[in-house]
C-alpha atoms as a PDB file:
ATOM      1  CA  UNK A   1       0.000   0.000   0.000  1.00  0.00           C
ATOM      2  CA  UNK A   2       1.201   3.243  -0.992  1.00  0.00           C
ATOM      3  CA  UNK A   3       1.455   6.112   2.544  1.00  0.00           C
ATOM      4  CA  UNK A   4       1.310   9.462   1.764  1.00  0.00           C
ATOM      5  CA  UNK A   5       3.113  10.989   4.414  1.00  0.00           C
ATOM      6  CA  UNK A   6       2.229  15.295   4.600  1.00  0.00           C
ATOM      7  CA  UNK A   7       5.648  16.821   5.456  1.00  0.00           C
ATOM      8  CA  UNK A   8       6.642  21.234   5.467  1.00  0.00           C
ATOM      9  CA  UNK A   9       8.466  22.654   2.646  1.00  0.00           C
ATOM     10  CA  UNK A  10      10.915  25.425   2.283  1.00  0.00           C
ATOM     11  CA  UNK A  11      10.258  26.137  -0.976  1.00  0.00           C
ATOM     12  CA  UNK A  12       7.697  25.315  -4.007  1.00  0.00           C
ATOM     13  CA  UNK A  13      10.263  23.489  -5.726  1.00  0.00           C
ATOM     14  CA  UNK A  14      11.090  21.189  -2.869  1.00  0.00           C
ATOM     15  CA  UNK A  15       6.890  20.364  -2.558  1.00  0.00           C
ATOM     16  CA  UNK A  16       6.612  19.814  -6.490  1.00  0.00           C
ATOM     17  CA  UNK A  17       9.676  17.529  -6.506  1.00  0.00           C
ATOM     18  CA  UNK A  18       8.204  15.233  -3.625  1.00  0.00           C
ATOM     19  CA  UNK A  19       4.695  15.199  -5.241  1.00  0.00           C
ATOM     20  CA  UNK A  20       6.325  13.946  -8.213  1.00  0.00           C
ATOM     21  CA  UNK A  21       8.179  11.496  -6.805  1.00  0.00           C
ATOM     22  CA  UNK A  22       5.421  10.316  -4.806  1.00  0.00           C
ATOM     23  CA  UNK A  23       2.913  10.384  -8.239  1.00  0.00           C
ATOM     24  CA  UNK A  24       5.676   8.481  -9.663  1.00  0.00           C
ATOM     25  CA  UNK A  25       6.118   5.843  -6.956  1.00  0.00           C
ATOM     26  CA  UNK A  26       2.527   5.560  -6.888  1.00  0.00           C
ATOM     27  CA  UNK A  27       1.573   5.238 -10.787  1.00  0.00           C
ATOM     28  CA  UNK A  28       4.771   3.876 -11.649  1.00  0.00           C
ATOM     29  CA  UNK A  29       3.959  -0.252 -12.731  1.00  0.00           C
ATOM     30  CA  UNK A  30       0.520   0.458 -12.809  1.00  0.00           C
ATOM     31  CA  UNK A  31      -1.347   0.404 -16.548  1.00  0.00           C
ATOM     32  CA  UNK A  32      -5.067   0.654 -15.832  1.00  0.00           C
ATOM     33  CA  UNK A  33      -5.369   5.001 -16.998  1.00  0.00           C
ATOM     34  CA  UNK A  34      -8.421   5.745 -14.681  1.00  0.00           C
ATOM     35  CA  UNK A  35      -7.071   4.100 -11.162  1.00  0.00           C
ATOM     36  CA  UNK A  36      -3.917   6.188 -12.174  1.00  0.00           C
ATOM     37  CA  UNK A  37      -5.646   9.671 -12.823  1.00  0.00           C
ATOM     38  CA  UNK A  38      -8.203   8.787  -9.903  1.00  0.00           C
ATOM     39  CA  UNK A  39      -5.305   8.595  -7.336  1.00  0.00           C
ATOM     40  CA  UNK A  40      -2.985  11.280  -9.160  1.00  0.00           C
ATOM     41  CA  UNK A  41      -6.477  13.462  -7.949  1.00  0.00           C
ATOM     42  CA  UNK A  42      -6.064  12.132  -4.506  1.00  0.00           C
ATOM     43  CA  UNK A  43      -2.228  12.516  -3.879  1.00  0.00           C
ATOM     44  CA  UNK A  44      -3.003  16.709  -5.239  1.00  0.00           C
ATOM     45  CA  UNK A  45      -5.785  17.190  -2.598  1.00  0.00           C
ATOM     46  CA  UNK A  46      -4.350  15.439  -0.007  1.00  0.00           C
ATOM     47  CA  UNK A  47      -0.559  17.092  -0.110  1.00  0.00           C
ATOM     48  CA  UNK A  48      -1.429  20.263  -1.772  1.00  0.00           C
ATOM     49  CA  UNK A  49      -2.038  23.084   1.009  1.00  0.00           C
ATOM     50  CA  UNK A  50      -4.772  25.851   0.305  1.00  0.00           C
ATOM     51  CA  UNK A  51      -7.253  24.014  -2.157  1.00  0.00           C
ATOM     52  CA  UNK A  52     -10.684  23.074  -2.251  1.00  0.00           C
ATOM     53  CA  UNK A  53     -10.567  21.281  -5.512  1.00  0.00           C
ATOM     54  CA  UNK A  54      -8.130  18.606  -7.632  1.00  0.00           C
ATOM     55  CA  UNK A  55      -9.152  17.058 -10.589  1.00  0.00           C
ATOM     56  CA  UNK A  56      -9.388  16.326 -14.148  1.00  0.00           C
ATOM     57  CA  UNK A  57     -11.962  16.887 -17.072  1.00  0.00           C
ATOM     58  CA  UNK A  58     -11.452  14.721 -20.202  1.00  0.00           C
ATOM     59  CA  UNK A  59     -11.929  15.231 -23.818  1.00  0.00           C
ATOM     60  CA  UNK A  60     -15.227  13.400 -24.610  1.00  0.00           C
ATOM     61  CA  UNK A  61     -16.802  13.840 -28.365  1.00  0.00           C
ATOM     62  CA  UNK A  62     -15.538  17.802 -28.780  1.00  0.00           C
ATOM     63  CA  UNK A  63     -16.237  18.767 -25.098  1.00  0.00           C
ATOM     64  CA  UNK A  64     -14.437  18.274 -21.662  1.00  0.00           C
ATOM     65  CA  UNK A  65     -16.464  15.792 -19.078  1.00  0.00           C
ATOM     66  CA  UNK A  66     -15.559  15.058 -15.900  1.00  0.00           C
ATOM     67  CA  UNK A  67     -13.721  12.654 -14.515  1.00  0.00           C
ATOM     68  CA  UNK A  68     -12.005  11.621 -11.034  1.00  0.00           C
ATOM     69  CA  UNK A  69     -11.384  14.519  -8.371  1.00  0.00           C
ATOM     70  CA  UNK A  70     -11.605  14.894  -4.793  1.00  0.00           C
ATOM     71  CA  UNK A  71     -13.871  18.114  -3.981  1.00  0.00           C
ATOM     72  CA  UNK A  72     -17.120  19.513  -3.987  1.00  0.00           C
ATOM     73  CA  UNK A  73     -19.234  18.093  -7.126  1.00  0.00           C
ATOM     74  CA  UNK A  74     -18.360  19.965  -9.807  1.00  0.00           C
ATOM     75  CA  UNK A  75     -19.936  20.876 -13.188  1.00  0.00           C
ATOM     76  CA  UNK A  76     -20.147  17.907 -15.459  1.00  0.00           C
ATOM     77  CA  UNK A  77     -19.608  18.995 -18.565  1.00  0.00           C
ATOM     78  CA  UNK A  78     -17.758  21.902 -19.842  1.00  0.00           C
ATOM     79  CA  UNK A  79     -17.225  23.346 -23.900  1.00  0.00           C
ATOM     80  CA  UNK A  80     -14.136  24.010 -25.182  1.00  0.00           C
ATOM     81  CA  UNK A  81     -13.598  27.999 -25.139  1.00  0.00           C
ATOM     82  CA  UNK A  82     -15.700  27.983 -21.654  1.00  0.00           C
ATOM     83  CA  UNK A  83     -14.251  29.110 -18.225  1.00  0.00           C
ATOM     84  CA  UNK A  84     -10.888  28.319 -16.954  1.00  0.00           C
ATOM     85  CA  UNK A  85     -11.045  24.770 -18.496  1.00  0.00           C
ATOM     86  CA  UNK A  86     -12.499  25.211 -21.693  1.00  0.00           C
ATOM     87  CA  UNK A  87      -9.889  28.018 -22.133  1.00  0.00           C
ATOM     88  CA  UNK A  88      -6.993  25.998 -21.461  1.00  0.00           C
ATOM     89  CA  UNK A  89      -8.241  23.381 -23.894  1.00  0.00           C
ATOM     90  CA  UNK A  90      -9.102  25.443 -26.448  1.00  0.00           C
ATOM     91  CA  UNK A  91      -5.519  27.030 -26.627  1.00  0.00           C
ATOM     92  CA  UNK A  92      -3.525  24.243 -25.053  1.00  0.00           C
ATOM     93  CA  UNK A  93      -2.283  26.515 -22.458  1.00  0.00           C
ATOM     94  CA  UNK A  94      -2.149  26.631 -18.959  1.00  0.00           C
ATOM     95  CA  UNK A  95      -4.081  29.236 -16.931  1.00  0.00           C
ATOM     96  CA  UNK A  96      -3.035  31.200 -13.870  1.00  0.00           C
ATOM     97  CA  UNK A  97      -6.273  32.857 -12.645  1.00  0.00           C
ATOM     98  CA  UNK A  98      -5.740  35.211  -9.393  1.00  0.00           C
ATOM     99  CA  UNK A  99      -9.203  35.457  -9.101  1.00  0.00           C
ATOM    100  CA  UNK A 100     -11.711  33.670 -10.917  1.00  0.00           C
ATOM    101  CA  UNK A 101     -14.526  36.263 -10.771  1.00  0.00           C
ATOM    102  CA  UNK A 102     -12.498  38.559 -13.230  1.00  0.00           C
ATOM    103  CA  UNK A 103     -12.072  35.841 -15.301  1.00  0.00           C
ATOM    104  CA  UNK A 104     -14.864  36.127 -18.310  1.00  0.00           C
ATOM    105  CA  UNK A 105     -17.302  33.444 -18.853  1.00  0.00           C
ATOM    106  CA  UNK A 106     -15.903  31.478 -15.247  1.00  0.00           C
ATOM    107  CA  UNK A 107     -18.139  28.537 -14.625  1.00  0.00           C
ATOM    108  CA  UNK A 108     -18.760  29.084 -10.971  1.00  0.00           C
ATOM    109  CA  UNK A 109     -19.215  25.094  -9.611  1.00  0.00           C
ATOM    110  CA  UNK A 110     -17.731  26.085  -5.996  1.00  0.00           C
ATOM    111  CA  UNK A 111     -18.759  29.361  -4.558  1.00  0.00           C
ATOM    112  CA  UNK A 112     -15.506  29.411  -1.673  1.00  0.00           C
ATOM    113  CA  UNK A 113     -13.100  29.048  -5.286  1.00  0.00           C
ATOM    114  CA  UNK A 114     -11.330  32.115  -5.374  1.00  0.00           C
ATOM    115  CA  UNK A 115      -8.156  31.112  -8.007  1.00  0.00           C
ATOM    116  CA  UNK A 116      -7.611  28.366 -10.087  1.00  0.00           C
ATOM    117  CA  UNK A 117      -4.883  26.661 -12.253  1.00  0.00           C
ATOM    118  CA  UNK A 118      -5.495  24.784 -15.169  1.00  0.00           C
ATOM    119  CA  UNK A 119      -2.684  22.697 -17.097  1.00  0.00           C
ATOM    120  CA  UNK A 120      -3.761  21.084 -20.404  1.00  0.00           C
ATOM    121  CA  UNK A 121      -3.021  17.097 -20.691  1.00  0.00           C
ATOM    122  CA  UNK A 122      -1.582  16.529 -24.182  1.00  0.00           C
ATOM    123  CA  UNK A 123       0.453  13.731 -25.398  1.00  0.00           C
ATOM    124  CA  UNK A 124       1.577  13.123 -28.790  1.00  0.00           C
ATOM    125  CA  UNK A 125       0.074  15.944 -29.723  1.00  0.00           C
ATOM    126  CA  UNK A 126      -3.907  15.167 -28.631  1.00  0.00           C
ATOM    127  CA  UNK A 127      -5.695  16.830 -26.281  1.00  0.00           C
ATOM    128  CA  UNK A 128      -6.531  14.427 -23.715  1.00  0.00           C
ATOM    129  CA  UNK A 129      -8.222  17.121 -21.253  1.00  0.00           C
ATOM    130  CA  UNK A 130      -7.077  19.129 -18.441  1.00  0.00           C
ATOM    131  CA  UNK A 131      -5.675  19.074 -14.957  1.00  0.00           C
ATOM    132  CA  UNK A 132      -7.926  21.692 -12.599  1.00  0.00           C
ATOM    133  CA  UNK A 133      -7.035  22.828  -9.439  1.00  0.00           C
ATOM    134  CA  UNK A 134      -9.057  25.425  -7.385  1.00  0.00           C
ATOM    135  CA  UNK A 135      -8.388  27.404  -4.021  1.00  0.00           C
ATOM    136  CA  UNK A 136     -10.398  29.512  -1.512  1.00  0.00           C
ATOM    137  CA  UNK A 137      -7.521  31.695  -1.830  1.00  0.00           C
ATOM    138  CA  UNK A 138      -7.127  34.663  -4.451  1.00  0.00           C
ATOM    139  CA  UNK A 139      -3.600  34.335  -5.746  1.00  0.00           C
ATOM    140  CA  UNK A 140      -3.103  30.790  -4.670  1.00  0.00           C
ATOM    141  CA  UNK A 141      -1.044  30.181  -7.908  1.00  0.00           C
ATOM    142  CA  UNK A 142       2.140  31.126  -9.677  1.00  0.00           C
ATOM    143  CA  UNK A 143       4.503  30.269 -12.078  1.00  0.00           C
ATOM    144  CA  UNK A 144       6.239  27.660  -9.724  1.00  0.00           C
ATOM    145  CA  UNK A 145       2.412  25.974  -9.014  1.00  0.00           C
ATOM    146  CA  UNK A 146       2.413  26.032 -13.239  1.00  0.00           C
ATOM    147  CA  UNK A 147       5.846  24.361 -13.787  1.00  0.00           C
ATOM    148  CA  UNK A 148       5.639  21.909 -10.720  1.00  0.00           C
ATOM    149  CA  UNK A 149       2.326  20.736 -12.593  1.00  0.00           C
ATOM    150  CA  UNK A 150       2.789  20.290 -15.757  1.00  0.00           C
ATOM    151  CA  UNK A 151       6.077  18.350 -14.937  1.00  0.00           C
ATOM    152  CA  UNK A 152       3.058  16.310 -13.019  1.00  0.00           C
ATOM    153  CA  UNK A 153       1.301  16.262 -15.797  1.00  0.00           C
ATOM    154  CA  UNK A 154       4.416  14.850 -17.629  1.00  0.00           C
ATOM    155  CA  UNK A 155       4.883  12.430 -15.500  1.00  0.00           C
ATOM    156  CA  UNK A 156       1.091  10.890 -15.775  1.00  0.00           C
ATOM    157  CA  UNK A 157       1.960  10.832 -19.749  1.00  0.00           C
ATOM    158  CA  UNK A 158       5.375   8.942 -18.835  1.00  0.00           C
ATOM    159  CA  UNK A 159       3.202   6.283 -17.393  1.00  0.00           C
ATOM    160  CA  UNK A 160      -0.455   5.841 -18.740  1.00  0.00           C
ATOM    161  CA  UNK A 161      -1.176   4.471 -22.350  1.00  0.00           C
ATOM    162  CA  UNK A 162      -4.082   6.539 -22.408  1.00  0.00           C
ATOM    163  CA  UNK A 163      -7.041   5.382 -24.532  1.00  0.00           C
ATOM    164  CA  UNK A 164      -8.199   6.705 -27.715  1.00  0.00           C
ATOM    165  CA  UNK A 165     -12.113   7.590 -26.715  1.00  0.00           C
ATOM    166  CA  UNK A 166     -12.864   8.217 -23.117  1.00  0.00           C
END
């Protein structure tokens, strides 16, 4: 059984290099793509101070749909273009939102979110969907929270033979 052990960090880069090696010890040997995401979901909400949400929405006939996250329930489906998530699928970026009601067209699912980060899954090239993380807190998230998670990201890509349809 894999023990994920909460421990203080100096810096941002010490916490994102544990979580990784943790998400790597824990997904590492393990093939089935859903039990992977599902506790790549857990390991974020459980280690990652100041958040209310961690989860993913996956690319599902032209549209993101959820999938596994620890939270609040959240919206189920969301169009490319639309809020945080939509946006960072639509342009394949990652979004830094200080607060999320300046952000236009934010999909408000949880009404203690004050910031969110969203880092687009792609691998080879294909959108598989997006990585969402939300916090009571305006300004939660900077460049570090950014880097540390799309090497996160990276690392569930290293591992999971994703499917072709979700």
């Amino acid at each position: 059984m894999f023990e994920i052990k909460k421990t203080s960090y100096k810096t941002k880069t010490e916490f994102y290099n544990e979580l990784n090696s943790s998400l790597e010890g824990l997904i590492n040997g393990e093939s089935d793509w859903l039990a992977n995401i599902s506790n790549a979901a857990a390991l974020l909400y459980q280690l990652m101070p100041n958040i209310n949400w961690a989860g993913f929405y996956l690319m599902k006939n032209g549209e993101l749909v959820l999938g596994p996250f620890q939270g609040k329930p959240a919206c189920i489906r969301i169009p490319l273009g639309k809020g945080v998530c939509g946006t960072a699928a639509k342009t394949k970026k990652t979004q830094l939102v200080d607060d999320i009601n300046k952000f236009p067209g934010h999909i408000a699912c949880d009404e203690i979110s004050r910031s969110e980060v969203v880092v687009p899954v792609i691998k080879n090239d294909r959108l598989i969907g997006v990585l969402d993380i939300d916090s009571p807190l305006e300004s939660r998230f900077d460049t570090l929270d950014a880097l540390g998670l799309t090497t996160f990201v990276d690392y569930l890509n290293k591992y999971i033979n994703w499917p072709e349809q979700f």
